[in-house]
C-alpha atoms as a PDB file:
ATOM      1  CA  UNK A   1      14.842  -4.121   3.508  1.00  0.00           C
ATOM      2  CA  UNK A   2      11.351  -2.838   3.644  1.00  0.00           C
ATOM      3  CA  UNK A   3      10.421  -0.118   0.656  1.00  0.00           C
ATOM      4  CA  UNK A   4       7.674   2.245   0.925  1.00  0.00           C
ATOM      5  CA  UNK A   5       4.997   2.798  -1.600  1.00  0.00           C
ATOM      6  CA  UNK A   6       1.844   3.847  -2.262  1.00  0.00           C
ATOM      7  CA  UNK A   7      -1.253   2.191  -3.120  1.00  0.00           C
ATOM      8  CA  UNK A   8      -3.309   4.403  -4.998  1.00  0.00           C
ATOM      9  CA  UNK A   9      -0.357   4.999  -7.338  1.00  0.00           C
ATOM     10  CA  UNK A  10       1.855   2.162  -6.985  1.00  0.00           C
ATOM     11  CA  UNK A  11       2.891   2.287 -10.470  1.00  0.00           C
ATOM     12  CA  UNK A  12       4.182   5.814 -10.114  1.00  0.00           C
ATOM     13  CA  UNK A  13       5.900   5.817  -6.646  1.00  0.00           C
ATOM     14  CA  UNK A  14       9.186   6.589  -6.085  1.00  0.00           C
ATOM     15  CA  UNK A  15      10.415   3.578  -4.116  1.00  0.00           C
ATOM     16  CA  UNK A  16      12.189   4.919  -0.365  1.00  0.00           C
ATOM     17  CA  UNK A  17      14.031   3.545   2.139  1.00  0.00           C
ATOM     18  CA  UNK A  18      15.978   3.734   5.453  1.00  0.00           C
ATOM     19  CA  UNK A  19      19.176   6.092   4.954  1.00  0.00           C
ATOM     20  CA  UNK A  20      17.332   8.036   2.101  1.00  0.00           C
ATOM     21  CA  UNK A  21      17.115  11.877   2.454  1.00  0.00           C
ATOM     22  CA  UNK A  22      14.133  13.355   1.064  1.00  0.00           C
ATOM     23  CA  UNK A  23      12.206  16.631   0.639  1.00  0.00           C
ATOM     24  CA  UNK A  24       8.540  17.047   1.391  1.00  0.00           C
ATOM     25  CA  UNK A  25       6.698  18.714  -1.705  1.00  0.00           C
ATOM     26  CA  UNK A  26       4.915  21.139   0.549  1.00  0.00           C
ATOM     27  CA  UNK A  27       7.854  22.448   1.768  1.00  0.00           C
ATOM     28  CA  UNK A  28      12.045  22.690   1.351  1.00  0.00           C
ATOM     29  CA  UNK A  29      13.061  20.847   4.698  1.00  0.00           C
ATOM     30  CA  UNK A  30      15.318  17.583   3.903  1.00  0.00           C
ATOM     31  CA  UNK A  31      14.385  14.724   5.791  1.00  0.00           C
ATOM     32  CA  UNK A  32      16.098  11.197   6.258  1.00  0.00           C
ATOM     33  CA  UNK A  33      14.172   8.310   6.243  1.00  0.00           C
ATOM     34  CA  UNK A  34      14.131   6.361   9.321  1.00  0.00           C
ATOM     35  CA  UNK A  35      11.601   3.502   8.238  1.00  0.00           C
ATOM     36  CA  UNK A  36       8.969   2.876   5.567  1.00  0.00           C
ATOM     37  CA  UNK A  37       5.994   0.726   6.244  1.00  0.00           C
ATOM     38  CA  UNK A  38       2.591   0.623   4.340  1.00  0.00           C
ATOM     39  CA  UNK A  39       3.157   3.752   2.191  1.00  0.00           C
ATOM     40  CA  UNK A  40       4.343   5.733   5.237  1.00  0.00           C
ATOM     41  CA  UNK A  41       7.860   7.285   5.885  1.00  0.00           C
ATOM     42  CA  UNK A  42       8.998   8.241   9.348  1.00  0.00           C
ATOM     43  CA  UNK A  43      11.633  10.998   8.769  1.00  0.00           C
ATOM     44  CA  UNK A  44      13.807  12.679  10.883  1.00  0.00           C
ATOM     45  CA  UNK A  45      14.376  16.519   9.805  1.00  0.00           C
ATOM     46  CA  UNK A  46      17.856  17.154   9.174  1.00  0.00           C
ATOM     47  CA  UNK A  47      18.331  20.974   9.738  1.00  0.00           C
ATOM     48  CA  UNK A  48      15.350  21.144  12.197  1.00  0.00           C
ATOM     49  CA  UNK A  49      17.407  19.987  15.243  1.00  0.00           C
ATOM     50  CA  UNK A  50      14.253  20.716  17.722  1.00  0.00           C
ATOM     51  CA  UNK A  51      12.102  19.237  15.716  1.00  0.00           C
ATOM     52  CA  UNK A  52      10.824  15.472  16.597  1.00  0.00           C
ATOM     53  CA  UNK A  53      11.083  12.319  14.152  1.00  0.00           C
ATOM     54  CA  UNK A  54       7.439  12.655  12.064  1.00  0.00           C
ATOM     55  CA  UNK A  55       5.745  10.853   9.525  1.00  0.00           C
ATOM     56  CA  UNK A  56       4.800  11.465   5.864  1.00  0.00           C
ATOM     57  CA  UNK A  57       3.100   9.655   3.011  1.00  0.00           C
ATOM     58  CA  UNK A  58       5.531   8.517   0.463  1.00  0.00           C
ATOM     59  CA  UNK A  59       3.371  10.077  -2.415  1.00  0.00           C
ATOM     60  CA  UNK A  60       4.363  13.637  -0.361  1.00  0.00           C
ATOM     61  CA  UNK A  61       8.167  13.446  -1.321  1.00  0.00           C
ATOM     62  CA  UNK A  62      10.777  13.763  -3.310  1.00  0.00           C
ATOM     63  CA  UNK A  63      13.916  11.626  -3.107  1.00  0.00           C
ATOM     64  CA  UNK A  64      17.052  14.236  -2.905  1.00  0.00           C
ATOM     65  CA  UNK A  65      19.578  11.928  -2.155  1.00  0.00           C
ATOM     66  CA  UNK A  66      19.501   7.503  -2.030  1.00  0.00           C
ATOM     67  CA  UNK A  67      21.354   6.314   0.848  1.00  0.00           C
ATOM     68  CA  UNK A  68      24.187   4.416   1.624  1.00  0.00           C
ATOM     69  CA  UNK A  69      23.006   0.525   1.989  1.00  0.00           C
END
């Protein structure tokens, strides 16, 4: 399992990973994480259905919800 965290605040980071649904802080849309690499999440919105899969910087969210692994 790969986890996704920052560098510049490493110590700090919430810790992500596939399955999780988060919440961006500069906005309310839940996400779930798709994969985590280098401090980067790609998400896939879940109540934007035309949206397309994006990516985020862990330090930008919140975890709402841990997944089921």
């Amino acid at each position: 399992m790969k986890i996704a965290v920052s560098y510049d605040d490493s110590g700090n980071s919430q810790l992500f990973r596939a399955g999780d649904t988060v919440r961006r802080r500069d906005n309310n849309d839940s996400c779930v994480v798709i994969w985590t690499w280098d401090g980067w999440l790609w998400l896939d919105p879940v109540e934007l259905f035309s949206k397309a899969p994006f990516t985020a910087r862990a330090d930008d969210c919140d975890l709402v919800r841990r997944g089921m692994s």
